[in-house]
PDB file of N, CA and C in Angstrom:
ATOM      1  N   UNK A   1     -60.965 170.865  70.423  1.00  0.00           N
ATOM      2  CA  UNK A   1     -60.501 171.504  71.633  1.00  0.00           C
ATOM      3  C   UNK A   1     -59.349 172.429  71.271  1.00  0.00           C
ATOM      4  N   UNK A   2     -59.404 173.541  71.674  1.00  0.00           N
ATOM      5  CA  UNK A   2     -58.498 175.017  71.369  1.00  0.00           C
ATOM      6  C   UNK A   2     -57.747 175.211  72.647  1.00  0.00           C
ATOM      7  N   UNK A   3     -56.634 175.481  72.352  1.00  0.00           N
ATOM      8  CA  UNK A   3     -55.740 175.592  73.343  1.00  0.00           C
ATOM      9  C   UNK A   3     -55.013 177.107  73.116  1.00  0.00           C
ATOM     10  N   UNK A   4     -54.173 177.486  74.236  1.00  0.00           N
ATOM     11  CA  UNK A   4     -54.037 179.064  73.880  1.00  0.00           C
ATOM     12  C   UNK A   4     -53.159 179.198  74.922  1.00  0.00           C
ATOM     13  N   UNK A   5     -52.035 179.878  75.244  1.00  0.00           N
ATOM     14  CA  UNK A   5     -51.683 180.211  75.378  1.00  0.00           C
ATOM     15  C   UNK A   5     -51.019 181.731  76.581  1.00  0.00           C
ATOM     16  N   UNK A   6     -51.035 181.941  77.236  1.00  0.00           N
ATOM     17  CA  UNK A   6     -51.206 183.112  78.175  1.00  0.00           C
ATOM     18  C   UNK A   6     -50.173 184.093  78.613  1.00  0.00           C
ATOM     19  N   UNK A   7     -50.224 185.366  79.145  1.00  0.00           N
ATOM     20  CA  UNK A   7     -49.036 186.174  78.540  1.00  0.00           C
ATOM     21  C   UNK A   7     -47.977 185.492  79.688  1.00  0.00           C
ATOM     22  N   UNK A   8     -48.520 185.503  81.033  1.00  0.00           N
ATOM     23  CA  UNK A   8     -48.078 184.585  81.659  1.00  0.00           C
ATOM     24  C   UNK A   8     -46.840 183.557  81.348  1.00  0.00           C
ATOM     25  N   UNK A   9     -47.154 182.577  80.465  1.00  0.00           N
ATOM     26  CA  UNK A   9     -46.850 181.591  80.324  1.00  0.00           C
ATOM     27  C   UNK A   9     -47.679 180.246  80.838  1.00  0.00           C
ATOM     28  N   UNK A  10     -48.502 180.609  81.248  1.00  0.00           N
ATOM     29  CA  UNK A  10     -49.647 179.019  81.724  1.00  0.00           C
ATOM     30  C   UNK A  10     -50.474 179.025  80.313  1.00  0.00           C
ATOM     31  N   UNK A  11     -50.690 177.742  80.535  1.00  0.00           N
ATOM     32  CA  UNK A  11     -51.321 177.191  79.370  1.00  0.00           C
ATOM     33  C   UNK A  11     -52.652 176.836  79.674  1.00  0.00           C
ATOM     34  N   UNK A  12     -53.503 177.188  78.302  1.00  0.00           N
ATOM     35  CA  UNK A  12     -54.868 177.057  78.554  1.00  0.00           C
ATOM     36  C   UNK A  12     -55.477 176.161  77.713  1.00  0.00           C
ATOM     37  N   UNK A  13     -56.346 175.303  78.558  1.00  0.00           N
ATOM     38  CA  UNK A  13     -56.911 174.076  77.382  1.00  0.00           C
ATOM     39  C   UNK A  13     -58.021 174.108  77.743  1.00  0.00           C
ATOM     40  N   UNK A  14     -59.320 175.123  76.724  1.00  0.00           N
ATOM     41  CA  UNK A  14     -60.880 174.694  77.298  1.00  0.00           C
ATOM     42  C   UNK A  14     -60.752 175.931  78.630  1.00  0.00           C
ATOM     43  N   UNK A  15     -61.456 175.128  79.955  1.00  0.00           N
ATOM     44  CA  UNK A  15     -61.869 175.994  80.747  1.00  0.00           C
ATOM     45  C   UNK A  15     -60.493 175.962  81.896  1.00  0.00           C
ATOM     46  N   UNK A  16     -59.842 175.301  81.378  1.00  0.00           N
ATOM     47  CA  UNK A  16     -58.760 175.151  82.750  1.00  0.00           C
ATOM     48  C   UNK A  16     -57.247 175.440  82.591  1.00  0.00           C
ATOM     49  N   UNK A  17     -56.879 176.125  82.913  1.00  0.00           N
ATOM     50  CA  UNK A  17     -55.237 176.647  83.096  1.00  0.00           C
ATOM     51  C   UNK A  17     -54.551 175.399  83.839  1.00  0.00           C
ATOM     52  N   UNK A  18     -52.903 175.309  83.104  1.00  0.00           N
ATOM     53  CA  UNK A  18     -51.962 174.660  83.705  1.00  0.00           C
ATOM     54  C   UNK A  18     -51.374 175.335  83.781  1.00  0.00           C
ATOM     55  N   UNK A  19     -50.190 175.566  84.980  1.00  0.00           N
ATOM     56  CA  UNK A  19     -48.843 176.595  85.260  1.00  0.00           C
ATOM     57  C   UNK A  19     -47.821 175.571  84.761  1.00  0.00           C
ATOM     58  N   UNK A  20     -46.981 176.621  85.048  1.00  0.00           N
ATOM     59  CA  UNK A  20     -45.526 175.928  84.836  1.00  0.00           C
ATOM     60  C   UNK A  20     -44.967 174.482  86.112  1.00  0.00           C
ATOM     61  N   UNK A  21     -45.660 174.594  86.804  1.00  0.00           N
ATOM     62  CA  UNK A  21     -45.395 173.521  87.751  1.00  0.00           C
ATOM     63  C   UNK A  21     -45.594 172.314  87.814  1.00  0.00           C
ATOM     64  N   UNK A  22     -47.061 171.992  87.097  1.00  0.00           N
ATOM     65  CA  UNK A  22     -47.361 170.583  86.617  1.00  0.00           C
ATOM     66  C   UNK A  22     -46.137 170.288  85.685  1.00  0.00           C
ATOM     67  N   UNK A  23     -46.032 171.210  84.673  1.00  0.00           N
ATOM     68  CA  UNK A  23     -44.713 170.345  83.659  1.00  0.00           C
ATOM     69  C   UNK A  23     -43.547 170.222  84.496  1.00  0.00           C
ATOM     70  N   UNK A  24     -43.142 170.913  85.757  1.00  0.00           N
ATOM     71  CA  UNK A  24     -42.186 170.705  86.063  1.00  0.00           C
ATOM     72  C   UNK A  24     -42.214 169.676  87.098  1.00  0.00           C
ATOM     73  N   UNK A  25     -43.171 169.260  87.963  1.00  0.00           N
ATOM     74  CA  UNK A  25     -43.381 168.285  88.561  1.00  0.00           C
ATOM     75  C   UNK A  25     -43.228 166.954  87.787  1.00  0.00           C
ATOM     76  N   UNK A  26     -43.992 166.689  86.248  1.00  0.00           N
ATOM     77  CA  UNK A  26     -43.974 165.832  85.463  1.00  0.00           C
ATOM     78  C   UNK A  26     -42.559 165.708  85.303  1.00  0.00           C
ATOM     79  N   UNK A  27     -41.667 166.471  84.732  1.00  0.00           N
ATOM     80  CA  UNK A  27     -40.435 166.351  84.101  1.00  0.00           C
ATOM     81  C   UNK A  27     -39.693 165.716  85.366  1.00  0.00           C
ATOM     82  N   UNK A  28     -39.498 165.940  86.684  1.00  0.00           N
ATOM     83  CA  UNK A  28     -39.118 165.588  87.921  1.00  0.00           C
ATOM     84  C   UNK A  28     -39.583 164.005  87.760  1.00  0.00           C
ATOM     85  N   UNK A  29     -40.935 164.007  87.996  1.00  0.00           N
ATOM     86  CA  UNK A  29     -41.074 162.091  88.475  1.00  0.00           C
ATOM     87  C   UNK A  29     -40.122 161.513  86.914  1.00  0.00           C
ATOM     88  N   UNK A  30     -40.226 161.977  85.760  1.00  0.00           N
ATOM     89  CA  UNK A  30     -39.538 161.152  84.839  1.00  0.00           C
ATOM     90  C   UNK A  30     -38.390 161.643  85.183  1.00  0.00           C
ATOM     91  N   UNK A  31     -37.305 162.092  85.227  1.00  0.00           N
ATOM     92  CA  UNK A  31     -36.128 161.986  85.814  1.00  0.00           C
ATOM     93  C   UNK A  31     -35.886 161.157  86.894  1.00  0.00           C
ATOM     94  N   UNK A  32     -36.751 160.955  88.016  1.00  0.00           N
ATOM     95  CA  UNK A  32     -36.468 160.301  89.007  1.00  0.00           C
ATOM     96  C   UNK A  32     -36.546 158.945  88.183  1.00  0.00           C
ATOM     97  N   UNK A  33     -37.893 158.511  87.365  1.00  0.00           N
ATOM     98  CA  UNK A  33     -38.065 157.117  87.166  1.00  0.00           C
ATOM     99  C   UNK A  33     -36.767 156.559  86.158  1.00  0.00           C
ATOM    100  N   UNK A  34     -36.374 157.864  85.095  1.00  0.00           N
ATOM    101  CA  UNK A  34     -35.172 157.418  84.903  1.00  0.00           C
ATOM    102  C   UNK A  34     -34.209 157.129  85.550  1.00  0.00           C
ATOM    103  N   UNK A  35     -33.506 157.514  86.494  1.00  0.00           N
ATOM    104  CA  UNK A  35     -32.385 157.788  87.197  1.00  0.00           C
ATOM    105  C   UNK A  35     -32.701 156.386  87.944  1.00  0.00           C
ATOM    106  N   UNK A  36     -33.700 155.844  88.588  1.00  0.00           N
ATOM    107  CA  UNK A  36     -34.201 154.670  89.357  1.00  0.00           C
ATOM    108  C   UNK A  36     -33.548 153.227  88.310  1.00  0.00           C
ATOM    109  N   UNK A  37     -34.222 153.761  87.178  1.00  0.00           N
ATOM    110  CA  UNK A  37     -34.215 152.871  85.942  1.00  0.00           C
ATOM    111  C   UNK A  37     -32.347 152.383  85.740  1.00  0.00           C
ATOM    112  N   UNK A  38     -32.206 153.540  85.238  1.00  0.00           N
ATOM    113  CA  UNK A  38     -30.557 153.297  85.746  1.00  0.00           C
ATOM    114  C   UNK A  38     -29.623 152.682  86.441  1.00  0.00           C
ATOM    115  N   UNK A  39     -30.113 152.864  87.562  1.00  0.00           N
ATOM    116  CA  UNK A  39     -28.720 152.832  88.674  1.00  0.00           C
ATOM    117  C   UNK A  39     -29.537 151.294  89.333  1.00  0.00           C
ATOM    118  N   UNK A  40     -31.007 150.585  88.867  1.00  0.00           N
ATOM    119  CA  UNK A  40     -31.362 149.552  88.976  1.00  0.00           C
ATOM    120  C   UNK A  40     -31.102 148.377  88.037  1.00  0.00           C
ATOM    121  N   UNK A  41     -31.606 148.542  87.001  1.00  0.00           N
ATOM    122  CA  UNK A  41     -31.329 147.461  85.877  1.00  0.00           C
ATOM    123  C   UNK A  41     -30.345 147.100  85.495  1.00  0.00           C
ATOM    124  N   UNK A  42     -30.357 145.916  84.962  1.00  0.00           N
ATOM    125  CA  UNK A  42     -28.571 145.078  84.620  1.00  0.00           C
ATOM    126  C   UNK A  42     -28.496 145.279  82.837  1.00  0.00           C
ATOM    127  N   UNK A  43     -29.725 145.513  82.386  1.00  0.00           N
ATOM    128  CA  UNK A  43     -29.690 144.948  81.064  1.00  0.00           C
ATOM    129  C   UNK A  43     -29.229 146.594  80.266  1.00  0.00           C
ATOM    130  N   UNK A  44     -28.056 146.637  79.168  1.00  0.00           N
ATOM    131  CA  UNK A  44     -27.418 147.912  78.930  1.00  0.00           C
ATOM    132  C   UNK A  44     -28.551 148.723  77.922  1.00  0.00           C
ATOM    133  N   UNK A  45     -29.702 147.705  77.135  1.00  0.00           N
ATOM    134  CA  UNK A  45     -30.097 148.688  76.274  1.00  0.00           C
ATOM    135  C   UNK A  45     -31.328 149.411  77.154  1.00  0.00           C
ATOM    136  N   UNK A  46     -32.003 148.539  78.658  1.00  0.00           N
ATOM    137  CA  UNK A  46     -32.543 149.611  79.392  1.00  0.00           C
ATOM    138  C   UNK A  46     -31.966 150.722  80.129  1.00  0.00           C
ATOM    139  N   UNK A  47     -30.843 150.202  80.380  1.00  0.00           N
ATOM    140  CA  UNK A  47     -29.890 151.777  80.711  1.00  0.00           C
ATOM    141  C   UNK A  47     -29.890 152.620  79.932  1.00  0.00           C
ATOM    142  N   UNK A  48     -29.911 152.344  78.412  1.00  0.00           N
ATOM    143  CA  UNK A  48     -29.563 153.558  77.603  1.00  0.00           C
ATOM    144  C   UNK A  48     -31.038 154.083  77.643  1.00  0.00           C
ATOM    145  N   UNK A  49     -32.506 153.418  77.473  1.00  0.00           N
ATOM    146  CA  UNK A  49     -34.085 154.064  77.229  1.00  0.00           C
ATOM    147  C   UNK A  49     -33.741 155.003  78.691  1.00  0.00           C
ATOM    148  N   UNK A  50     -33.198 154.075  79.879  1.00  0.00           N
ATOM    149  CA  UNK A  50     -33.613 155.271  80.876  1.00  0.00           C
ATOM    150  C   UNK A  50     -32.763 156.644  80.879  1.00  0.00           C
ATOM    151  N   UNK A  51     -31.002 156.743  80.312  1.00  0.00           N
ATOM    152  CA  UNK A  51     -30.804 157.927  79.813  1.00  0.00           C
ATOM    153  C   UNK A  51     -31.767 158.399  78.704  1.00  0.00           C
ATOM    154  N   UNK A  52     -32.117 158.253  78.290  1.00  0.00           N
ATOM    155  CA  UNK A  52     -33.009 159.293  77.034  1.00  0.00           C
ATOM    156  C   UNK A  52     -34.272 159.430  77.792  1.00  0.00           C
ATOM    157  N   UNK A  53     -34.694 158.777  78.592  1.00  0.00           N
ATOM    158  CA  UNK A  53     -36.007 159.545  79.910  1.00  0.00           C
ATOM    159  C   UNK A  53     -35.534 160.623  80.559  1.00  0.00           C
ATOM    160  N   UNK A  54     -34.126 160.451  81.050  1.00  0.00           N
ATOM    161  CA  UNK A  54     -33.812 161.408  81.721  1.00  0.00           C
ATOM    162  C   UNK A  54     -33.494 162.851  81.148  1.00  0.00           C
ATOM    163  N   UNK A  55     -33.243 162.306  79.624  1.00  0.00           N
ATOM    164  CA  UNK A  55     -32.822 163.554  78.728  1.00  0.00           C
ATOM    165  C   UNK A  55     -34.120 164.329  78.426  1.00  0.00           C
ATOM    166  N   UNK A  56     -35.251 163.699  78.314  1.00  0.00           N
ATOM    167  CA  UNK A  56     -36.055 164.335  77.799  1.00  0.00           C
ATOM    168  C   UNK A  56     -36.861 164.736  78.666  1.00  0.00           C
ATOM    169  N   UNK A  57     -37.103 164.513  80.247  1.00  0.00           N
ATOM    170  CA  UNK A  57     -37.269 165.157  81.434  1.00  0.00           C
ATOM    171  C   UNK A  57     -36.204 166.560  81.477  1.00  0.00           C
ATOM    172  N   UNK A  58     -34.874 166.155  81.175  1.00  0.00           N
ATOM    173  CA  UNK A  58     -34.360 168.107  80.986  1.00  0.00           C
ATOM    174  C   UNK A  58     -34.973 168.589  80.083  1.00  0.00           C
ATOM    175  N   UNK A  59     -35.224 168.041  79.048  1.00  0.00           N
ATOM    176  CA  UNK A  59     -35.881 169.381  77.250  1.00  0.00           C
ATOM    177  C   UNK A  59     -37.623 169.363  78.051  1.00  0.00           C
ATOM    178  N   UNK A  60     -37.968 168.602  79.072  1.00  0.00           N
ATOM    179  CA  UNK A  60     -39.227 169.303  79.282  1.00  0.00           C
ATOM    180  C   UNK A  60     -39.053 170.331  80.352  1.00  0.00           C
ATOM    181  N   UNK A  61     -37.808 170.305  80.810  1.00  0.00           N
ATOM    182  CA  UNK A  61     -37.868 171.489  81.525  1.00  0.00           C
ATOM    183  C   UNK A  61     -37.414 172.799  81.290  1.00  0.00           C
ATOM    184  N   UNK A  62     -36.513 172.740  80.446  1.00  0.00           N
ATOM    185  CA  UNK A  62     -36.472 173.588  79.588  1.00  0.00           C
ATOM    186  C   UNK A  62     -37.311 174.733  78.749  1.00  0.00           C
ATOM    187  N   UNK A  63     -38.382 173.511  78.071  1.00  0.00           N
ATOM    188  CA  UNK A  63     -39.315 174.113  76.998  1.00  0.00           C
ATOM    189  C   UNK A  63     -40.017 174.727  78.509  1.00  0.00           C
ATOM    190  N   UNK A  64     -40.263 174.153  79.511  1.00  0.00           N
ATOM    191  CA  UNK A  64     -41.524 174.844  80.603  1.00  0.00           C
ATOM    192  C   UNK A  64     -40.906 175.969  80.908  1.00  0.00           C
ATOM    193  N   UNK A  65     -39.584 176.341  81.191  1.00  0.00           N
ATOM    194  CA  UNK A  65     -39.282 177.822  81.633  1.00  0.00           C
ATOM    195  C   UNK A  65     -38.772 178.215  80.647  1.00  0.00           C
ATOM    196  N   UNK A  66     -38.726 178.304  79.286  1.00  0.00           N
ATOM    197  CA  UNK A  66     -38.377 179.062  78.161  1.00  0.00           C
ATOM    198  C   UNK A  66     -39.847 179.577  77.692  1.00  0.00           C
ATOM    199  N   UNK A  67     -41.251 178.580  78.505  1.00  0.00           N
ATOM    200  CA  UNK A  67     -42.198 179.390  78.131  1.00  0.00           C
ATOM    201  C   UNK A  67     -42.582 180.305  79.076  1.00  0.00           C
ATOM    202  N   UNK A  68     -42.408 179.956  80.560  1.00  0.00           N
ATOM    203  CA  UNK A  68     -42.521 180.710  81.419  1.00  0.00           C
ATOM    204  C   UNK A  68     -41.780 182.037  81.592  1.00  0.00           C
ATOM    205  N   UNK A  69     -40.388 182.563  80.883  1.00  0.00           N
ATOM    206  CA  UNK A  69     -40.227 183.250  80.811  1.00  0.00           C
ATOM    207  C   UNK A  69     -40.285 184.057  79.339  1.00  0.00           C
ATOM    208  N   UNK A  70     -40.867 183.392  78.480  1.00  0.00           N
ATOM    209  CA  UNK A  70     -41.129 184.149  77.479  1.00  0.00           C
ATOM    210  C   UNK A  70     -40.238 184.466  76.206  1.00  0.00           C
ATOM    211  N   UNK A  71     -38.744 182.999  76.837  1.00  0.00           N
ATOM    212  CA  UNK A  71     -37.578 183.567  76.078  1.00  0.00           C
ATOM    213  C   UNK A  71     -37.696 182.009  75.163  1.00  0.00           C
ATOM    214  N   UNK A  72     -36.975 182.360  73.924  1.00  0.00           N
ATOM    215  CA  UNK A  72     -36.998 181.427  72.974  1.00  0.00           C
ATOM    216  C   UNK A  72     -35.418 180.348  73.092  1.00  0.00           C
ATOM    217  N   UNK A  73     -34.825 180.883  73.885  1.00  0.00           N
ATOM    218  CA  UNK A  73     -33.193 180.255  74.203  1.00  0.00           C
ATOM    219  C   UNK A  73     -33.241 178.975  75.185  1.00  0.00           C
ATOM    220  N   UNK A  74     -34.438 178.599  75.783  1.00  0.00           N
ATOM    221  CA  UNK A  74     -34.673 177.272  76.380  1.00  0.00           C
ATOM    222  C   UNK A  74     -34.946 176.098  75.372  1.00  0.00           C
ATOM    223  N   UNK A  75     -35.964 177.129  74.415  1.00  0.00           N
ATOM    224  CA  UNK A  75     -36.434 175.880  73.514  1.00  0.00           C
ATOM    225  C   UNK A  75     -34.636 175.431  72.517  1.00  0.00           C
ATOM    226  N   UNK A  76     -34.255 176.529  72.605  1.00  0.00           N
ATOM    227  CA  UNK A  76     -32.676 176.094  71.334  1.00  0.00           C
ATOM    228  C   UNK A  76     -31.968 175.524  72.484  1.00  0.00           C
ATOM    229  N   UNK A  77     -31.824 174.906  73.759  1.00  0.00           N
ATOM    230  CA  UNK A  77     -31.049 174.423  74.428  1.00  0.00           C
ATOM    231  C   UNK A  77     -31.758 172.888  74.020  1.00  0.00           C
ATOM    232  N   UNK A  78     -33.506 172.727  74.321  1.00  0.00           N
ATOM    233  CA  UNK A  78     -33.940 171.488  74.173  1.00  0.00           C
ATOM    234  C   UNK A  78     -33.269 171.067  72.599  1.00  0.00           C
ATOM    235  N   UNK A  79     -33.456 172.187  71.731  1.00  0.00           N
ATOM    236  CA  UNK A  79     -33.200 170.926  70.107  1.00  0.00           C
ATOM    237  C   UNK A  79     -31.282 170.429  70.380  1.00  0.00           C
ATOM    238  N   UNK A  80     -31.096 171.104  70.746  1.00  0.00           N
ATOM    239  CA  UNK A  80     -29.422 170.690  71.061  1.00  0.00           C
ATOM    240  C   UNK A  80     -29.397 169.919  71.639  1.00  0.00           C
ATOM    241  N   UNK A  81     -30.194 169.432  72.959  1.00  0.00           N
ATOM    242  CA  UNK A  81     -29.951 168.188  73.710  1.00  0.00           C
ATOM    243  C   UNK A  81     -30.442 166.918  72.989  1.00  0.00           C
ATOM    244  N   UNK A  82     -31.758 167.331  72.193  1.00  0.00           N
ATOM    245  CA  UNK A  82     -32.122 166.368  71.632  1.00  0.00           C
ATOM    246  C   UNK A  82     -31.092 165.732  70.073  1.00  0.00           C
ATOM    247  N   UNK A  83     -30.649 166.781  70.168  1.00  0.00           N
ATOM    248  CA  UNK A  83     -29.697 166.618  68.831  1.00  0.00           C
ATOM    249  C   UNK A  83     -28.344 165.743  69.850  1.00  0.00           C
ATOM    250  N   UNK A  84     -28.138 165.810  70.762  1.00  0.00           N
ATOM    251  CA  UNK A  84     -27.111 164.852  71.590  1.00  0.00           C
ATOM    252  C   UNK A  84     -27.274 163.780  71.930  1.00  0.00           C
ATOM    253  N   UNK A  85     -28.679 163.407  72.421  1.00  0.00           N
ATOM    254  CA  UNK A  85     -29.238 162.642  72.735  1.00  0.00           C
ATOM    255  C   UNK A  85     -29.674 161.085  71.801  1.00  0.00           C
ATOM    256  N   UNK A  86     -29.732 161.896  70.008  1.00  0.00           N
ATOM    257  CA  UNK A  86     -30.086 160.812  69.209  1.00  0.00           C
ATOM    258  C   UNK A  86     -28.450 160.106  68.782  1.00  0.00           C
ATOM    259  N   UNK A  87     -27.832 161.360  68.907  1.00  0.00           N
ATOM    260  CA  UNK A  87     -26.175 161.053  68.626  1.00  0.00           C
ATOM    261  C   UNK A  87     -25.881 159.906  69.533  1.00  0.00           C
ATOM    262  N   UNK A  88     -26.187 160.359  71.239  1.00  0.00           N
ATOM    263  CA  UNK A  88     -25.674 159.166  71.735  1.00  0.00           C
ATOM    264  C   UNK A  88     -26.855 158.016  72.028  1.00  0.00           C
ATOM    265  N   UNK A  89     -27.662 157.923  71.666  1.00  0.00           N
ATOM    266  CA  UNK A  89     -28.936 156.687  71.084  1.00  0.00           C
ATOM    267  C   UNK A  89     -27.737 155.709  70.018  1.00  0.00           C
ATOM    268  N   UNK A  90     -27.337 156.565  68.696  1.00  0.00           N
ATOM    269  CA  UNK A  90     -26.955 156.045  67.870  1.00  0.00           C
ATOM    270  C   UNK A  90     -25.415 155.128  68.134  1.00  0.00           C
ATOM    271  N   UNK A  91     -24.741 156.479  68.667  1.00  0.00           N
ATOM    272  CA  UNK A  91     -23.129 155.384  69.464  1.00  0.00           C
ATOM    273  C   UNK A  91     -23.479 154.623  70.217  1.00  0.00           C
ATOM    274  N   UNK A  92     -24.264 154.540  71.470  1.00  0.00           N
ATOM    275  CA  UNK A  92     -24.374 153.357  72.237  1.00  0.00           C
ATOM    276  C   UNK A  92     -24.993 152.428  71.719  1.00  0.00           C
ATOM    277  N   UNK A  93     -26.154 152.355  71.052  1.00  0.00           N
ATOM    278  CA  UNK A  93     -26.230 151.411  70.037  1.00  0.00           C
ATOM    279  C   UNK A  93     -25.172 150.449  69.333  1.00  0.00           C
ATOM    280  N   UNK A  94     -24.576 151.326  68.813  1.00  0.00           N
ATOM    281  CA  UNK A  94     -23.750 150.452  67.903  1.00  0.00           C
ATOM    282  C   UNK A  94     -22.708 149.966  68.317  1.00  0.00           C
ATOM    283  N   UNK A  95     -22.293 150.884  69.917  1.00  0.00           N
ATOM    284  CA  UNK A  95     -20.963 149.370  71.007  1.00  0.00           C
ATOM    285  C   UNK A  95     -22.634 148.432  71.307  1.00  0.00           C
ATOM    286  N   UNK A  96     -23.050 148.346  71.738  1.00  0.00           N
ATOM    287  CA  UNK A  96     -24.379 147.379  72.225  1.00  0.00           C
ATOM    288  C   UNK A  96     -23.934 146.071  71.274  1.00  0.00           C
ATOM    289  N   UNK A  97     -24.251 146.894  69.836  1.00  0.00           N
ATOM    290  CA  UNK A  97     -24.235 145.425  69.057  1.00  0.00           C
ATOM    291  C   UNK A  97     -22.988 145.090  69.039  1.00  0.00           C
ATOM    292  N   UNK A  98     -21.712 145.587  68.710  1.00  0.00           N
ATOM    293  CA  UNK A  98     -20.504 144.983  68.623  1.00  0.00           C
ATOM    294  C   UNK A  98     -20.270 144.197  69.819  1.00  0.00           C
ATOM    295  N   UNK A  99     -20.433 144.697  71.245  1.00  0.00           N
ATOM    296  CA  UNK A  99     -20.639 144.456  72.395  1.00  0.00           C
ATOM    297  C   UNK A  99     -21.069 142.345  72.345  1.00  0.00           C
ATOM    298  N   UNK A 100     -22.296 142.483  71.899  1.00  0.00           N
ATOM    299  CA  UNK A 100     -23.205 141.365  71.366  1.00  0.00           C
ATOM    300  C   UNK A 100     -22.781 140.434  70.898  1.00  0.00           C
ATOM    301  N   UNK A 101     -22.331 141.150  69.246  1.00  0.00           N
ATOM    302  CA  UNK A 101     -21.539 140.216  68.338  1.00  0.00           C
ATOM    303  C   UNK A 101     -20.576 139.415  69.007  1.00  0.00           C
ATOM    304  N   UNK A 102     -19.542 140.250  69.749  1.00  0.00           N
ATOM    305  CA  UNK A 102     -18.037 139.684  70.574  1.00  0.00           C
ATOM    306  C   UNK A 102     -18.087 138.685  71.440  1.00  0.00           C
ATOM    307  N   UNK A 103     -19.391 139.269  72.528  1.00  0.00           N
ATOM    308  CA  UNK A 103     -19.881 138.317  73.945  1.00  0.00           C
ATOM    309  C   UNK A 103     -21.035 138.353  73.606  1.00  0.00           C
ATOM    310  N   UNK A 104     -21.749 137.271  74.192  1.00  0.00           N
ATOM    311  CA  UNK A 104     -22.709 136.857  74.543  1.00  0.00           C
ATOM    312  C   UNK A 104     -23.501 137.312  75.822  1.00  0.00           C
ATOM    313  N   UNK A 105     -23.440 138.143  76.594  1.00  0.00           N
ATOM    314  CA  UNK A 105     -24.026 139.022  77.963  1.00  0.00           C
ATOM    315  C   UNK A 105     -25.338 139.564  77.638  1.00  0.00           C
ATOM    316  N   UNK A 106     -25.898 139.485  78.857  1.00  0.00           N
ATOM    317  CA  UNK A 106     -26.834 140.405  78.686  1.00  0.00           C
ATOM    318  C   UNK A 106     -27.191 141.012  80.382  1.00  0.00           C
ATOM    319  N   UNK A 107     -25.932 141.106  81.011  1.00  0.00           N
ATOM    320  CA  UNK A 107     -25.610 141.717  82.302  1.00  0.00           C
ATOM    321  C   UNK A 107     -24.434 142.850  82.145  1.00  0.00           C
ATOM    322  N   UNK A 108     -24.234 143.895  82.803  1.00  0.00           N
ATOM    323  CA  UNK A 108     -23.694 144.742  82.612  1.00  0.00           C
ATOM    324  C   UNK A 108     -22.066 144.350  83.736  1.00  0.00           C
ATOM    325  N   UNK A 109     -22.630 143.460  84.064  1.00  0.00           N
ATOM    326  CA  UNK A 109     -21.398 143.384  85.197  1.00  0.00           C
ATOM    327  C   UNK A 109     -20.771 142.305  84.649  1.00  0.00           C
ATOM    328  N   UNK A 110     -21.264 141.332  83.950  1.00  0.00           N
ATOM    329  CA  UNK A 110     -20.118 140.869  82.597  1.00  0.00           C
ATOM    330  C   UNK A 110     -19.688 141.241  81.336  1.00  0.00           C
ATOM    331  N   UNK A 111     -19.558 142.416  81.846  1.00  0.00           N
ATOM    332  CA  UNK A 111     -19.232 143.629  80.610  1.00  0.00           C
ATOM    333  C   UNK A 111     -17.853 143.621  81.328  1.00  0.00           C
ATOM    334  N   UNK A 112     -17.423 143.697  82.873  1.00  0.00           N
ATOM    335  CA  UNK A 112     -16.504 144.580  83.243  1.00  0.00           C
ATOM    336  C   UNK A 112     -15.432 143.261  83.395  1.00  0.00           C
ATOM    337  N   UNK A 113     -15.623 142.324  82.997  1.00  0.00           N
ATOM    338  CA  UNK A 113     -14.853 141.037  83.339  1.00  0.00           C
ATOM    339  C   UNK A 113     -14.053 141.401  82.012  1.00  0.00           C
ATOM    340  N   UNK A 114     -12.472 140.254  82.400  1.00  0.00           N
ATOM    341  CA  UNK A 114     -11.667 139.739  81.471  1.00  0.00           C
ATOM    342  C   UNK A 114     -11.792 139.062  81.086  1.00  0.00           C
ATOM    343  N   UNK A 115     -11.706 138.559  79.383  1.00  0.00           N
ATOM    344  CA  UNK A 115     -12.435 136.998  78.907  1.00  0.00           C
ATOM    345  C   UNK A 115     -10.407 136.657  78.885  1.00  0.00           C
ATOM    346  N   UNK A 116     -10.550 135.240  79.538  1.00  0.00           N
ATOM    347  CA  UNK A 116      -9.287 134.863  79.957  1.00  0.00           C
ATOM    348  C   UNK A 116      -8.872 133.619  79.140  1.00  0.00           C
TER     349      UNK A 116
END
């Protein structure tokens, strides 16, 4: 299956065109499901998967109107976010485990307590 490209910017796979709107609709419900993910769950290392949903719902929106307009400066915004994104994968990670090592939690709201 050959895929191609259009001056447009819609994408062609076979007999059927996608616009820029499906990716941007897509990139939307994953932001929302991140952002849901977030501001719902107690446990910190699903907080951090649902920031990096949400991050990578912006680099898909990005790449969709850097193709839609034909300019190459969306896609260098996505490698930068993604280049932020593994950075902070990697720091929150590593309070997570120290986090771990120290206390024993696996609630975010006995994160904010004083051990007395």
């Amino acid at each position: 299956m050959t895929s191609l490209v259009l001056a447009s910017g819609d994408f062609q796979v076979g007999d059927s065109t996608l616009s820029v709107s499906y990716f941007l609709i897509l990139a939307a419900a994953l932001f929302v499901m991140g952002a849901i993910g977030a501001l719902v769950r107690r446990n910190p290392l699903v907080i951090l998967i649902c920031i990096e949903l949400m991050l990578n719902a912006c680099n898909l929106t990005l790449v969709a109107f850097a193709r839609e307009l034909q300019n190459l400066e969306g896609q260098l915004f996505a490698l930068m976010t993604m280049v932020v994104a593994a950075a902070e994968a990697v720091v929150g990670l590593a309070i997570l485990v120290d986090i771990f090592r120290v206390r024993d939690v696996d609630d975010i709201d006995d994160l904010s307590e004083l051990r007395g």
